[in-house]
Protein backbone atom coordinates (compact mmCIF):
# COMPACT_ATOMS: atom_id res chain seq x y z
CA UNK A 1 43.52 6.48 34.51
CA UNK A 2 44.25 7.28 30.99
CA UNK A 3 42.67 4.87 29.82
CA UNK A 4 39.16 5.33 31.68
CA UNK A 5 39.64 8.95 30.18
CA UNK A 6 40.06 7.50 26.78
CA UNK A 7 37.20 4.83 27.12
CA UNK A 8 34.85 7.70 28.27
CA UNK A 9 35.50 10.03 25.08
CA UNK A 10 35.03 6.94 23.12
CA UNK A 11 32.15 6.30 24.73
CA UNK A 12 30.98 10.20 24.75
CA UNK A 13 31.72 9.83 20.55
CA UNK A 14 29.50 7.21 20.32
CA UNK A 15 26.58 8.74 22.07
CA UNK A 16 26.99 12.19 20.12
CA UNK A 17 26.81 10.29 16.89
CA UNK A 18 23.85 8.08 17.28
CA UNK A 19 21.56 10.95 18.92
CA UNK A 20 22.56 12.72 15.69
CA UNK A 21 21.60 9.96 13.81
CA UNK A 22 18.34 9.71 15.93
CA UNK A 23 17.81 13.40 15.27
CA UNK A 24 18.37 13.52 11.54
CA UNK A 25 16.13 10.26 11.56
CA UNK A 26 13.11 12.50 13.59
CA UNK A 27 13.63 15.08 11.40
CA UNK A 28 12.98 13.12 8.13
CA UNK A 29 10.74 10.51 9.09
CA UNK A 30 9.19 12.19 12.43
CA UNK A 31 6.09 13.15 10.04
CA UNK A 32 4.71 9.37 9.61
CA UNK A 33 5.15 8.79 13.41
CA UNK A 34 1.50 10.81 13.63
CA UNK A 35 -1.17 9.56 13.88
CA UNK A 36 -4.44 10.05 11.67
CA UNK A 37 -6.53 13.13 11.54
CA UNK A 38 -9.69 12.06 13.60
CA UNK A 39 -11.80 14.51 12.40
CA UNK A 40 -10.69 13.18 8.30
CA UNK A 41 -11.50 9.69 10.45
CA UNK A 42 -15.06 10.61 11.59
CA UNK A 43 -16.02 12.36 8.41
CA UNK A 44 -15.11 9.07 6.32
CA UNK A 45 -16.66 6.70 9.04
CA UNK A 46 -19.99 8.65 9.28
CA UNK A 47 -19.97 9.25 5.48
CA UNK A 48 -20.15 5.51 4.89
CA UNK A 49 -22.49 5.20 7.12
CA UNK A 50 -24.99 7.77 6.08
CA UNK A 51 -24.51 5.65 1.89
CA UNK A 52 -24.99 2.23 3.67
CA UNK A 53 -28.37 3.22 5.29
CA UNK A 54 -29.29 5.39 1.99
CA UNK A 55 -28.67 2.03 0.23
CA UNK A 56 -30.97 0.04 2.66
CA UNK A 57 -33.88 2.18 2.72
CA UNK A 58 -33.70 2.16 -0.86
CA UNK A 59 -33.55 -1.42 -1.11
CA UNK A 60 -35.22 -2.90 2.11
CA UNK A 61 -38.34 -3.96 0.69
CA UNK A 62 -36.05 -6.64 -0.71
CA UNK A 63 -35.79 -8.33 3.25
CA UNK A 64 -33.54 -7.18 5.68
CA UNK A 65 -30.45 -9.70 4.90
CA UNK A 66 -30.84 -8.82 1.40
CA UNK A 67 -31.03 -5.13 1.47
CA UNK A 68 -27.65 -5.11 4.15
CA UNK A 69 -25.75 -7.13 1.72
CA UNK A 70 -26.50 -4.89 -1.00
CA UNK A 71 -26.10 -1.76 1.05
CA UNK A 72 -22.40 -2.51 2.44
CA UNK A 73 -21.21 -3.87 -0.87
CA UNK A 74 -20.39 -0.50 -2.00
CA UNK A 75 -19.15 0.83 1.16
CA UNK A 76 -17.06 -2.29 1.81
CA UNK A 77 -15.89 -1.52 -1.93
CA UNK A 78 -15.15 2.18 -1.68
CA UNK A 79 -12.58 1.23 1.89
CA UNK A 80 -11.08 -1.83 -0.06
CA UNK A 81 -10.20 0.82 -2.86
CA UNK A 82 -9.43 3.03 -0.97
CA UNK A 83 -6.64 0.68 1.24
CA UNK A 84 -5.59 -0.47 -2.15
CA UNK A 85 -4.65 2.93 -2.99
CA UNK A 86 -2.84 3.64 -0.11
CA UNK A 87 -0.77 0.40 -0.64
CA UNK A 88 -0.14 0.58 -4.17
CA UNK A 89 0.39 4.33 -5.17
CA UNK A 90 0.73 6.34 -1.97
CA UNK A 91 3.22 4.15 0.20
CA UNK A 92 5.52 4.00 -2.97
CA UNK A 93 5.59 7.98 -3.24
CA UNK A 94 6.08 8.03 0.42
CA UNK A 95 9.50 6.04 0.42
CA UNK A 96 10.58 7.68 -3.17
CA UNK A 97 10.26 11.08 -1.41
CA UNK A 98 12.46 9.69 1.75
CA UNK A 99 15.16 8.31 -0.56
CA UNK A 100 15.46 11.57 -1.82
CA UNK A 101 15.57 13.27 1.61
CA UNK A 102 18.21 11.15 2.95
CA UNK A 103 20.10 11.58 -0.29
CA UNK A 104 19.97 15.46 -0.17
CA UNK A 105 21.15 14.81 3.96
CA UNK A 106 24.13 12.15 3.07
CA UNK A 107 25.51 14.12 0.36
């Protein structure tokens, strides 16, 4: 009997410490669980969309295989930039800002 008591508070320790490590993890890192604006989303879609059919009428006296190649170059440019970016310079700021957070929290 004691030692059912004893397993249970062991067992109760355990539970209190990793839901407070589950909560301090929501709490610093519960930002990137969202997901992205869709309105940001649309705009970008429907922007690239309006410069690739800018680009063809421009060019689409050239033929129509032609003038698309030419007109999604520089939207196919802009989102390869763009993911580049986010990769390289973004992502990077991302993690030095949650190294600092959870160094602020451990200390």
């Amino acid at each position: 009997m004691i030692q059912d008591e004893f397993n249970y508070s062991q067992d109760h320790l355990e539970d209190v410490y990793h839901q407070t490590q589950l909560n301090m993890l929501n709490e610093l890192e519960g930002v990137h669980d969202s997901k992205p604006d869709k309105e940001a989303l649309v705009i970008s879609v429907s922007l690239s969309v309006i410069e690739a059919v800018v680009a063809f009428s421009m060019i689409a006296s050239a033929g129509i295989f032609v003038a698309s190649i030419i007109a999604l170059f520089p939207v196919a440019l802009l989102w390869a930039i763009a993911n580049y970016h986010a990769d390289k310079v973004e992502l990077p700021e991302a993690y030095d800002e949650l190294v600092e957070k959870y160094h602020e929290k451990v200390q």
